[in-house]
Protein backbone atom coordinates (compact mmCIF):
# COMPACT_ATOMS: atom_id res chain seq x y z
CA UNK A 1 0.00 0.00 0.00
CA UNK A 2 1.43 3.56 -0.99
CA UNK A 3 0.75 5.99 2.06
CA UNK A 4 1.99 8.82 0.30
CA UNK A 5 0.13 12.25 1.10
CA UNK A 6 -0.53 14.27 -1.13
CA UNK A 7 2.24 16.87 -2.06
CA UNK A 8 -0.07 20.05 -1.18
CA UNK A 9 -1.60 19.20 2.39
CA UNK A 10 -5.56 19.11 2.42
CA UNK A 11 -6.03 21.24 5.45
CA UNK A 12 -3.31 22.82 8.07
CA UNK A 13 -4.13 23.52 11.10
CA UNK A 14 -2.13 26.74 11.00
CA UNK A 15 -4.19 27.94 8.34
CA UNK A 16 -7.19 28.83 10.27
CA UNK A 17 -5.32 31.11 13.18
CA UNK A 18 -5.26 33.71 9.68
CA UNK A 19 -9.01 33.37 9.80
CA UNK A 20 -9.97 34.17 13.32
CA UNK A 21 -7.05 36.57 12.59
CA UNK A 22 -8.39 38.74 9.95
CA UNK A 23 -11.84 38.67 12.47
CA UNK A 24 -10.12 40.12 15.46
CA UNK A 25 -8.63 42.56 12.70
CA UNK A 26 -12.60 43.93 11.41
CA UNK A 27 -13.88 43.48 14.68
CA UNK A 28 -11.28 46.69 15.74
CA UNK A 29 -11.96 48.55 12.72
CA UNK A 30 -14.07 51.16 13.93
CA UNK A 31 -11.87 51.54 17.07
CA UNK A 32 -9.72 55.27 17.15
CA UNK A 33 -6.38 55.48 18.40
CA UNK A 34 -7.02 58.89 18.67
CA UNK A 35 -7.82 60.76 22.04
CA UNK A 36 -9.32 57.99 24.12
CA UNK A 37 -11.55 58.98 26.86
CA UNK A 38 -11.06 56.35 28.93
CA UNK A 39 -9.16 52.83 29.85
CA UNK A 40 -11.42 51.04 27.81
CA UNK A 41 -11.15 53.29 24.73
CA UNK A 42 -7.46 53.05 25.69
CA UNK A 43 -7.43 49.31 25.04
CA UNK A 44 -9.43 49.40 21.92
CA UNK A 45 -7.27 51.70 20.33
CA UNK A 46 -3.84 49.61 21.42
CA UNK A 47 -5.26 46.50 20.65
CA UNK A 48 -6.11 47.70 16.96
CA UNK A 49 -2.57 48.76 16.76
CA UNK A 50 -1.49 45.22 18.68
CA UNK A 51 -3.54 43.51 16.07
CA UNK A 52 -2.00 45.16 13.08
CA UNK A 53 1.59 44.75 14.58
CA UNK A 54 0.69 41.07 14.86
CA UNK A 55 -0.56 40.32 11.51
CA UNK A 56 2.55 42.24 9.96
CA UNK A 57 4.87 39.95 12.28
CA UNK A 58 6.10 42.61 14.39
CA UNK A 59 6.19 40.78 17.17
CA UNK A 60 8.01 43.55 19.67
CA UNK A 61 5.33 45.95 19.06
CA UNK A 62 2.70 44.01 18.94
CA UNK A 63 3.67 42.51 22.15
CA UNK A 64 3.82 46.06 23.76
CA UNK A 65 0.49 47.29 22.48
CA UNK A 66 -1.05 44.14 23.41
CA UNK A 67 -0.07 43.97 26.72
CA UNK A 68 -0.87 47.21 27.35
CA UNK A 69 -4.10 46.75 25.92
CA UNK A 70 -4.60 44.10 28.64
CA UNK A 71 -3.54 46.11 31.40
CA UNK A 72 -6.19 48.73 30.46
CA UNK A 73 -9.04 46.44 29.98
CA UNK A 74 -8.84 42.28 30.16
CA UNK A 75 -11.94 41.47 29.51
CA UNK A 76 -12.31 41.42 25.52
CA UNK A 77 -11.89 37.93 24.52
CA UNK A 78 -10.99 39.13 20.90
CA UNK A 79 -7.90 40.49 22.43
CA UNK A 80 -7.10 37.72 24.85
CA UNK A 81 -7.29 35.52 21.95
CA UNK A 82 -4.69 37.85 20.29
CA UNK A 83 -2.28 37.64 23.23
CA UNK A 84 -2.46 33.68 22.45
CA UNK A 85 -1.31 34.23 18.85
CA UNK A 86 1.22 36.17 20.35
CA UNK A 87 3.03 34.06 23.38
CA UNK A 88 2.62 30.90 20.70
CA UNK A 89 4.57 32.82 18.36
CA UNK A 90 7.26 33.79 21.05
CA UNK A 91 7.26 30.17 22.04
CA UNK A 92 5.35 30.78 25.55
CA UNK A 93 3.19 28.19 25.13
CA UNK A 94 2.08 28.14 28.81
CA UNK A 95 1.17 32.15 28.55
CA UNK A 96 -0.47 31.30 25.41
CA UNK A 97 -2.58 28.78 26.64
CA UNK A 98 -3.62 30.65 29.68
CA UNK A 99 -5.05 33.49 27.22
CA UNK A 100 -6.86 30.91 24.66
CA UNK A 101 -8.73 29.68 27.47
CA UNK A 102 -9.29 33.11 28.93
CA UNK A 103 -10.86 34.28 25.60
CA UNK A 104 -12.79 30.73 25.26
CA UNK A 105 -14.37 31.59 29.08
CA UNK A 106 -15.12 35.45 27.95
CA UNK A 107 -16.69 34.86 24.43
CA UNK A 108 -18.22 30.73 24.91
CA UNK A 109 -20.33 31.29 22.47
CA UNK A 110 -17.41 32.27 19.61
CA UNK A 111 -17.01 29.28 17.19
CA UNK A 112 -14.11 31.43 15.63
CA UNK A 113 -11.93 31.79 19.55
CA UNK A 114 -13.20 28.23 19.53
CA UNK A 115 -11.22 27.28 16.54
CA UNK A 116 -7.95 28.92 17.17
CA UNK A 117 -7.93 27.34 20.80
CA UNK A 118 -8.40 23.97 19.14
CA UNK A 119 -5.58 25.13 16.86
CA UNK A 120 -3.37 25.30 19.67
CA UNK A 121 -4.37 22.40 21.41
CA UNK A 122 -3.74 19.84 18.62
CA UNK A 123 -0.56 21.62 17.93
CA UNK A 124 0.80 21.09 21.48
CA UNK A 125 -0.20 17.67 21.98
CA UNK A 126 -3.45 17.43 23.33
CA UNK A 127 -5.11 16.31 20.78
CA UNK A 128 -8.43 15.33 22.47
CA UNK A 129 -9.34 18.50 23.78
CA UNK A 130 -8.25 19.90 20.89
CA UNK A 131 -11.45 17.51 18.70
CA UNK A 132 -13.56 19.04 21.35
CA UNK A 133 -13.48 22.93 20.49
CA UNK A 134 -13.32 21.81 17.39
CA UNK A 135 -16.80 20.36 17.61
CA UNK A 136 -17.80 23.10 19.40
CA UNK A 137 -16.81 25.43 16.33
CA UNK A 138 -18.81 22.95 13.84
CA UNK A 139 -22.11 22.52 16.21
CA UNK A 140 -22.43 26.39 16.56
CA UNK A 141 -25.16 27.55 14.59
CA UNK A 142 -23.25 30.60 14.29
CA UNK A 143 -19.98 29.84 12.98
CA UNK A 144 -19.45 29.95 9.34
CA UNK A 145 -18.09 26.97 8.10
CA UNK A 146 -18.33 23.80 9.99
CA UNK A 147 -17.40 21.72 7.56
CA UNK A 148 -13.73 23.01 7.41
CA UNK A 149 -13.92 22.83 11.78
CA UNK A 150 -14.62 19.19 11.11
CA UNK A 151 -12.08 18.78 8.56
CA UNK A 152 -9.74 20.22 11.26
CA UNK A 153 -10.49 17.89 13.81
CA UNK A 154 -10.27 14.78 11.39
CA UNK A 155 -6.22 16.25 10.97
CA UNK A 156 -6.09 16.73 14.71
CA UNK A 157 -7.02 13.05 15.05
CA UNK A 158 -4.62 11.75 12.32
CA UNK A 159 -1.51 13.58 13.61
CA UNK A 160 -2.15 11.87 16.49
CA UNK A 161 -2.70 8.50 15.13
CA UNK A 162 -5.95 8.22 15.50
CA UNK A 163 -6.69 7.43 11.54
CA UNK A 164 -9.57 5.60 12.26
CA UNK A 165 -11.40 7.80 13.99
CA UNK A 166 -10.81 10.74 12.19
CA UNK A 167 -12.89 9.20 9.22
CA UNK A 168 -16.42 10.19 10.30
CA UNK A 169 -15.45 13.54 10.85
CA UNK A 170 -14.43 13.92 7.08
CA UNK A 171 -17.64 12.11 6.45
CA UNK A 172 -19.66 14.85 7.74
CA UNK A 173 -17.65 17.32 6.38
CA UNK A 174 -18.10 15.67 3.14
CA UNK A 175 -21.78 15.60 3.46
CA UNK A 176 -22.56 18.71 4.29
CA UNK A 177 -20.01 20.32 1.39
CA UNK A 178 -19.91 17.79 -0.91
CA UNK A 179 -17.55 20.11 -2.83
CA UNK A 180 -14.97 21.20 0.10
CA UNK A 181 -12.20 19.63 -1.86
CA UNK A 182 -9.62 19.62 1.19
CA UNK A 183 -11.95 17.28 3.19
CA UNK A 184 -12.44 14.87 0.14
CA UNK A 185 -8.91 14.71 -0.38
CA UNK A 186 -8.09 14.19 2.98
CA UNK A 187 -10.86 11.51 3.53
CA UNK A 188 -9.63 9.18 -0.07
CA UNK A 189 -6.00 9.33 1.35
CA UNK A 190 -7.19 8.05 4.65
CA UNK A 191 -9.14 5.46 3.41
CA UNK A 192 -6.11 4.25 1.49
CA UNK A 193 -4.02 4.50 4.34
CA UNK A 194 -6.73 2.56 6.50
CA UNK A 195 -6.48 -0.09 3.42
CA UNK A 196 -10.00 0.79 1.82
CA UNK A 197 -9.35 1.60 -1.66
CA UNK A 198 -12.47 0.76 -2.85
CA UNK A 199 -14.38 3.38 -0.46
CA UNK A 200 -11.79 5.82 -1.35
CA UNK A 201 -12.02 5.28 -5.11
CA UNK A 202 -16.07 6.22 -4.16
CA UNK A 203 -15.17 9.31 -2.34
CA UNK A 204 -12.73 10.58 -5.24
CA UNK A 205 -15.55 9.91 -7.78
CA UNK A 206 -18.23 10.99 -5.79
CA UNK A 207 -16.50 14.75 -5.88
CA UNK A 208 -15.62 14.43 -9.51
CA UNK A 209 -18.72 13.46 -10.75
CA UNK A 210 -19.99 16.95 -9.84
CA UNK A 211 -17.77 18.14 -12.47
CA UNK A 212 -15.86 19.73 -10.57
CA UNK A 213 -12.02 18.82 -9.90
CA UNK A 214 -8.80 20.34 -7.71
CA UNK A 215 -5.41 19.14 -8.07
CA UNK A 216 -5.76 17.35 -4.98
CA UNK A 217 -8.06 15.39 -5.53
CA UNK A 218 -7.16 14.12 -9.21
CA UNK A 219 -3.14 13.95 -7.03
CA UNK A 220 -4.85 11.00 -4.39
CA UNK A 221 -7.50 9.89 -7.55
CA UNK A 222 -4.37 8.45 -9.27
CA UNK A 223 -3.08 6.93 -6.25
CA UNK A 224 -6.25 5.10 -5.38
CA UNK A 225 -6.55 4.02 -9.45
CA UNK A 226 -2.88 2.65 -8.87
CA UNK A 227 -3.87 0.99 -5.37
CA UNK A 228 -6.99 -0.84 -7.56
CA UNK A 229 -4.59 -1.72 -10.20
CA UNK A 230 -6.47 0.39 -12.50
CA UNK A 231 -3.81 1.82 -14.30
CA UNK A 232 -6.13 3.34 -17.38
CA UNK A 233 -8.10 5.52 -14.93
CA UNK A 234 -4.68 6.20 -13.56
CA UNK A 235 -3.21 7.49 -16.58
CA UNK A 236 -6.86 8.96 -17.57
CA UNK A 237 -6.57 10.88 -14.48
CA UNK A 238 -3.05 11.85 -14.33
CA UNK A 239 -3.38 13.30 -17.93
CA UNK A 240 -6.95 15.74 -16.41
CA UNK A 241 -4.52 16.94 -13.86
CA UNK A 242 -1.49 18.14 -16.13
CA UNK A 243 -3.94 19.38 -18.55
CA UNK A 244 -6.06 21.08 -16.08
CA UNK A 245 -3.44 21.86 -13.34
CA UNK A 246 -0.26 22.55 -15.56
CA UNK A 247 1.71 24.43 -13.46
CA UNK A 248 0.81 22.61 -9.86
CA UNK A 249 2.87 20.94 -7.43
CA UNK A 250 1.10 17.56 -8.44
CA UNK A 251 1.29 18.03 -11.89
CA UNK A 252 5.37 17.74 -11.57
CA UNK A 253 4.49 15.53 -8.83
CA UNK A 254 2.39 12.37 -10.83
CA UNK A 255 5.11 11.64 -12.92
CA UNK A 256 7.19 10.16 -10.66
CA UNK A 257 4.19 8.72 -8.88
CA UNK A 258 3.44 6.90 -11.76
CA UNK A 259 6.80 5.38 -12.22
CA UNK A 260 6.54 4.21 -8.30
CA UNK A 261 4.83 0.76 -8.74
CA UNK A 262 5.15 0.75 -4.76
């Protein structure tokens, strides 16, 4: 069986702290840094700046705006959550964790804060409670896209080697966006992993036969077809992804795959 993942990664983790990110970012928007009246104004108005430092990856002004920000006013979970991003970033994982869960216990009802936490959590090897703000995120009515929360957790689950039961996760991600390409692609190479080539062959097809298709999923598509020993849809597919996806990482990529009978 070839376990080989695909060469761009379905989902990182990583890539939803830009999210909640850009969210913290409009939520400050309308806050002035000019004249504030009092501490609270005070905080809005460093924590906008904080913010902005932070997404630019100045991390020695952010730091002092944010902190300041706290010292005037600790009780915005948008900027608690910021002052996670932060310490994680300067390696103080335990300060970091202490504000994540800070802004989860101001804001419980944010499936964004919720996210990032999870983030965290799976990142620093606690996988489990990690899954569970990720549910959190994906059960809240309010929270924009649950299936990519639930795609999230299914990654959490794998890095941890816990392939198995990451699988209904990206089965309800699947289901309810039957087009989210990073979930399909992530569920077919897990079912070839987990030695079900024939359930990842339907997930592959299922997508594609929406007429729709992503370099990722025509990538894993040839490497279930090889799994099968179906080496026309294979080739079939491997020649829709260099004509399609010319200049993509698994259009240099199938090549060699093909060549690798393993």
């Amino acid at each position: 069986m070839n376990s080989r993942r695909t060469p761009a990664a379905a989902l990182t983790l990583a890539s939803a702290v830009a999210v909640v990110l850009a969210v913290l970012l409009s939520g400050c928007a309308s806050s002035s840094p000019e004249r504030p009246r009092d501490s609270k104004e005070a905080a809005r108005a460093n924590a906008q700046l904080g913010f902005a430092y932070l997404r630019q990856g100045n991390l020695p002004l952010a730091k002092e705006k944010l902190e300041r920000a706290e010292r005037q006013d600790d009780r915005s979970p948008d900027l608690q959550a910021a002052l996670g991003m932060l310490y994680e970033r300067l390696d103080r994982k335990g300060d970091a964790e202490k504000h994540y869960a800070a802004a989860r216990r101001l804001a419980p009802e944010s499936g964004e804060i919720a996210n990032t936490y999870a983030v965290f959590l799976c990142n620093n090897g606690k996988p489990e409670a990690g899954v569970k703000e990720f549910e959190a995120a994906a059960h809240n009515p309010l929270y924009p896209t649950p299936w990519a929360a639930l795609t999230n957790a299914a990654v959490c689950l794998r890095s941890a080697k816990h392939g198995a039961e990451a699988i209904p996760y990206l089965q309800q991600a699947v289901q309810i966006r039957p087009n989210f390409a990073a979930a399909v692609t992530e569920l077919a190479d897990l079912q070839l992993a987990e030695g079900k080539p024939a359930d990842a062959n339907d997930t592959v097809n299922r997508y594609l036969s929406m007429g729709i298709a992503s370099p990722d999923v025509l990538f894993v598509g040839v490497r279930v077809a090889q799994a099968r020993g179906d080496a026309a849809t294979a080739s079939t597919l491997a020649r829709r992804l260099r004509r399609d996806f010319p200049q993509s990482d698994q259009a240099r990529a199938v090549a060699a795959l093909l060549n690798d009978k393993g």
